[in-house]
C-alpha atoms as a PDB file:
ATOM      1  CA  UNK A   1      57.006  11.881   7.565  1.00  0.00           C
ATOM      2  CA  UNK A   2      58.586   8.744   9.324  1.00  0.00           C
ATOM      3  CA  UNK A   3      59.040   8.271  13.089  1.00  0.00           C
ATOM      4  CA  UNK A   4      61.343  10.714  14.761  1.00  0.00           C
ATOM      5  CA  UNK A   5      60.254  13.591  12.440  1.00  0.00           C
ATOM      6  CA  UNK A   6      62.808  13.221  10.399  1.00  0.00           C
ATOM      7  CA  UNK A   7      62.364  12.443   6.015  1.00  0.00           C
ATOM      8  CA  UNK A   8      65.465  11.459   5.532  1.00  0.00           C
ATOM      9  CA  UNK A   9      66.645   8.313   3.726  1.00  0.00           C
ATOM     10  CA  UNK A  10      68.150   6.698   6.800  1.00  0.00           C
ATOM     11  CA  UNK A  11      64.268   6.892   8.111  1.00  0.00           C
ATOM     12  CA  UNK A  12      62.648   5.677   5.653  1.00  0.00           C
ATOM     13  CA  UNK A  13      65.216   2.335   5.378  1.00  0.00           C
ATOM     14  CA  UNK A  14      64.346   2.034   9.322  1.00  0.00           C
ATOM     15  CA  UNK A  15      60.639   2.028   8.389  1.00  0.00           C
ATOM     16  CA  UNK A  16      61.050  -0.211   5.825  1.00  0.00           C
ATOM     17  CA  UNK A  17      62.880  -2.569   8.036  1.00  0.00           C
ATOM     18  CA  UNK A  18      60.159  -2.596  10.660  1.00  0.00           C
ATOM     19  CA  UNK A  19      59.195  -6.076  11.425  1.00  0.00           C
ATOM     20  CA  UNK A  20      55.205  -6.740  11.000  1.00  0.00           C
ATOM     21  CA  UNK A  21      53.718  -9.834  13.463  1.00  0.00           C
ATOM     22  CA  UNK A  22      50.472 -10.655  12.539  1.00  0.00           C
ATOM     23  CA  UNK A  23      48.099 -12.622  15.727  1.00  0.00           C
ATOM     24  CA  UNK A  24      46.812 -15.681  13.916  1.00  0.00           C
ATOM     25  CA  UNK A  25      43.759 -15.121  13.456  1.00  0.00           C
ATOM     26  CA  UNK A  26      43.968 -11.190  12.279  1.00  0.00           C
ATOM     27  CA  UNK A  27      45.851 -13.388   9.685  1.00  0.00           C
ATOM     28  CA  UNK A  28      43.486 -15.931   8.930  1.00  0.00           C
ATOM     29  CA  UNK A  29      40.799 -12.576   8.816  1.00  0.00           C
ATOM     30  CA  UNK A  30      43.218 -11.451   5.613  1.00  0.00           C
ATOM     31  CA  UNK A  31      43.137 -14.545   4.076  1.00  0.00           C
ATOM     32  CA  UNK A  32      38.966 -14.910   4.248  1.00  0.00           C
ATOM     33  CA  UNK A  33      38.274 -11.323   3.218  1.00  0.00           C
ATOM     34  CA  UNK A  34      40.427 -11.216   0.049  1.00  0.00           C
ATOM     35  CA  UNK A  35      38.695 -15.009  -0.778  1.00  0.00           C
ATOM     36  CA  UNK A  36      35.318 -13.299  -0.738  1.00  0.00           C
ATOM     37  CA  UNK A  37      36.753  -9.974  -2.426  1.00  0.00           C
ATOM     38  CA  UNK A  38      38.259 -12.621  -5.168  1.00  0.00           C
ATOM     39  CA  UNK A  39      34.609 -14.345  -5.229  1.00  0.00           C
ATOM     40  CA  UNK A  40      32.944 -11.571  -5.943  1.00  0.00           C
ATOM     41  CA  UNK A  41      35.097  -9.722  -8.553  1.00  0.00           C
ATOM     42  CA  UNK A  42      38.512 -11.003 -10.617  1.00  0.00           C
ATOM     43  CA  UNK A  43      41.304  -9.679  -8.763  1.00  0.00           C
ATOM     44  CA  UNK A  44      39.450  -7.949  -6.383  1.00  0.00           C
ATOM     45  CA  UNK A  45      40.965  -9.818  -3.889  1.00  0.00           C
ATOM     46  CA  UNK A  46      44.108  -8.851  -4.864  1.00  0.00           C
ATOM     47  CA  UNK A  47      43.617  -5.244  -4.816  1.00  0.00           C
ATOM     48  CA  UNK A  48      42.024  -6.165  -1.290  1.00  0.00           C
ATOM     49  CA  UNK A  49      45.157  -7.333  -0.419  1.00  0.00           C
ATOM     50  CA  UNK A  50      47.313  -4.479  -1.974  1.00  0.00           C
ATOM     51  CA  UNK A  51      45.464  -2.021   0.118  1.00  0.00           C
ATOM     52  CA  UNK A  52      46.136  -3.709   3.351  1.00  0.00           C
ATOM     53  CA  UNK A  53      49.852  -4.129   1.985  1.00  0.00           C
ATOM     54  CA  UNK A  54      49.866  -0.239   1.646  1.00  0.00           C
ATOM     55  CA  UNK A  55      47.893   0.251   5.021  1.00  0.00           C
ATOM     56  CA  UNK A  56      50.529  -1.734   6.437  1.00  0.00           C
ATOM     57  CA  UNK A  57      54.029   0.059   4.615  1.00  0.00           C
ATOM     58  CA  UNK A  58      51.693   3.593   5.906  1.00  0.00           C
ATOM     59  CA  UNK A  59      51.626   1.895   9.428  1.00  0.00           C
ATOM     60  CA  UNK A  60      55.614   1.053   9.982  1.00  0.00           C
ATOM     61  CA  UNK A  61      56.007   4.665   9.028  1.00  0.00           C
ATOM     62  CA  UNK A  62      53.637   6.236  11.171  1.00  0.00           C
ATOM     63  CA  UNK A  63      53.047   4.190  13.393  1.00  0.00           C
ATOM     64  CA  UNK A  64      52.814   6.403  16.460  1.00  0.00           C
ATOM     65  CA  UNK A  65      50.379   8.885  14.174  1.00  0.00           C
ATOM     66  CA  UNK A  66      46.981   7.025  15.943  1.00  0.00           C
ATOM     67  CA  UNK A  67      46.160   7.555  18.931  1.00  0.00           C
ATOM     68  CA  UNK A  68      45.982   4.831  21.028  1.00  0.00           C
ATOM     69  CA  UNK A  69      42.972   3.813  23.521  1.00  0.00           C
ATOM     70  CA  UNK A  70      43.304   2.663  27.069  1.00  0.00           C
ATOM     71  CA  UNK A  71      44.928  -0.659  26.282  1.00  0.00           C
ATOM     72  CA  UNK A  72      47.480   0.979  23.611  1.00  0.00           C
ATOM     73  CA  UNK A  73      45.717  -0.523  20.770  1.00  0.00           C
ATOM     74  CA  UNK A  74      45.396   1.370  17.625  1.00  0.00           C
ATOM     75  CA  UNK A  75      43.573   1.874  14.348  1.00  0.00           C
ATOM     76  CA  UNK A  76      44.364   2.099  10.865  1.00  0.00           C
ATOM     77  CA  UNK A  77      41.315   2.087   8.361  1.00  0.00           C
ATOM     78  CA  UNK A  78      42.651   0.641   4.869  1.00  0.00           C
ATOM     79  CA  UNK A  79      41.397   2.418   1.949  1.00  0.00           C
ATOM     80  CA  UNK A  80      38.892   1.673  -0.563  1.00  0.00           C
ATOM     81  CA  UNK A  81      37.436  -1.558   1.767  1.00  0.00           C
ATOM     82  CA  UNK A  82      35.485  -1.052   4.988  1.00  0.00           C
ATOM     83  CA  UNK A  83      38.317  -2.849   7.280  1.00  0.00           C
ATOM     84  CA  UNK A  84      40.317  -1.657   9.845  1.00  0.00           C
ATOM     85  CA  UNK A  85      43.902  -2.719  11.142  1.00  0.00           C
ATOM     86  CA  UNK A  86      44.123  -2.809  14.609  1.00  0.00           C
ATOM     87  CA  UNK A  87      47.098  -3.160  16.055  1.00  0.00           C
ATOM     88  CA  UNK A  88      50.250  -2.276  18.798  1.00  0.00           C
ATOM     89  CA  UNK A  89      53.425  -0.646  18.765  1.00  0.00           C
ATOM     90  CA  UNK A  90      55.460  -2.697  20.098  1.00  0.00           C
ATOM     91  CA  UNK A  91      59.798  -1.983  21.460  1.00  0.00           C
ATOM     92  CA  UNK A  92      60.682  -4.374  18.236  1.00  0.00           C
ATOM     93  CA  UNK A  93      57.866  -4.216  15.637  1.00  0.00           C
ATOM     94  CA  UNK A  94      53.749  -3.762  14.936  1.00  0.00           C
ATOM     95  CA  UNK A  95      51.587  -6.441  16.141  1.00  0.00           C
ATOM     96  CA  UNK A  96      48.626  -6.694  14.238  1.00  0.00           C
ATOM     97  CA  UNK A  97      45.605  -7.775  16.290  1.00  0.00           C
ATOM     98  CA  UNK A  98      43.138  -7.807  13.424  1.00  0.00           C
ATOM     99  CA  UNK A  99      41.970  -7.098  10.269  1.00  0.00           C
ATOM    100  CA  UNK A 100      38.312  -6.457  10.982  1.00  0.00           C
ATOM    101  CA  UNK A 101      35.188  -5.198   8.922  1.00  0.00           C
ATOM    102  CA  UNK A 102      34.372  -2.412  10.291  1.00  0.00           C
ATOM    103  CA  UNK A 103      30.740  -2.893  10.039  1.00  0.00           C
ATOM    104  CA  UNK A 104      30.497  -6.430  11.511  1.00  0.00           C
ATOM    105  CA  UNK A 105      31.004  -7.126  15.296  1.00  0.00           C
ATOM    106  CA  UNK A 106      32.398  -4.208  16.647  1.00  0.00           C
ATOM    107  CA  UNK A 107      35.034  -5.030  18.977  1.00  0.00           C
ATOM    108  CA  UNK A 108      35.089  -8.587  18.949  1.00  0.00           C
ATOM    109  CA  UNK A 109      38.845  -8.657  18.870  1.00  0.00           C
ATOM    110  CA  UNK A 110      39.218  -6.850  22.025  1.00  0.00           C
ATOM    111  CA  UNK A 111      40.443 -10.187  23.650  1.00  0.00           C
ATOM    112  CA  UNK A 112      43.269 -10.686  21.738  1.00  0.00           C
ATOM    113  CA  UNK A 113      45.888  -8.926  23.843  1.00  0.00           C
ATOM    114  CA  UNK A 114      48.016 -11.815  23.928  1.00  0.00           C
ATOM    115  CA  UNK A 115      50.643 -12.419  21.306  1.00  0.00           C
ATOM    116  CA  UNK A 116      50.386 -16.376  20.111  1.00  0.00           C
END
């Protein structure tokens, strides 16, 4: 189902459409984790990256679906790795704040509020 309740094809093009900002470093967070995926294991990475891409296609369809804490942050956990996206709906698009392991340093991103 796509924002607005609705499953109709006009919907899922606005979904589609919605613009994805990620904060620098819940980029450069990406970028590391699918370089030790791809260390590890032959295109691991790469299916490290194709889950977040699918976490993220999930997201600008649902984004509202998560409830969000105090601060209106939210979380998405991507499947088959132990990360989470956290991130804010925003009037114009999704601001990721980070991609974070979701084992290591809880919260550790809580300071990045600020879009860069």
């Amino acid at each position: 189902m796509y924002p607005g309740g609705r499953g109709d094809d006009e919907s899922k093009v606005q979904a589609e459409q919605t613009k994805v900002v990620y904060h620098p470093d819940a980029f450069e967070e990406l970028v590391e984790a699918a370089g030790y995926y791809e260390a590890c294991s032959y295109g691991l990475g790469e299916r490290f990256l194709d889950s977040v891409e699918n976490a993220v296609n999930f997201i600008r369809g649902n984004a509202l679906v998560f409830s969000p804490d105090k601060l209106g942050r939210r979380k998405y956990i991507v499947k088959k790795f132990p990360y989470l996206l956290i991130y804010r709906v925003k009037e114009d698009h999704i601001f990721i704040l980070a991609v974070a392991h979701a084992a290591r340093k809880p919260g550790y991103w809580k300071s990045r509020e600020a879009e860069v």
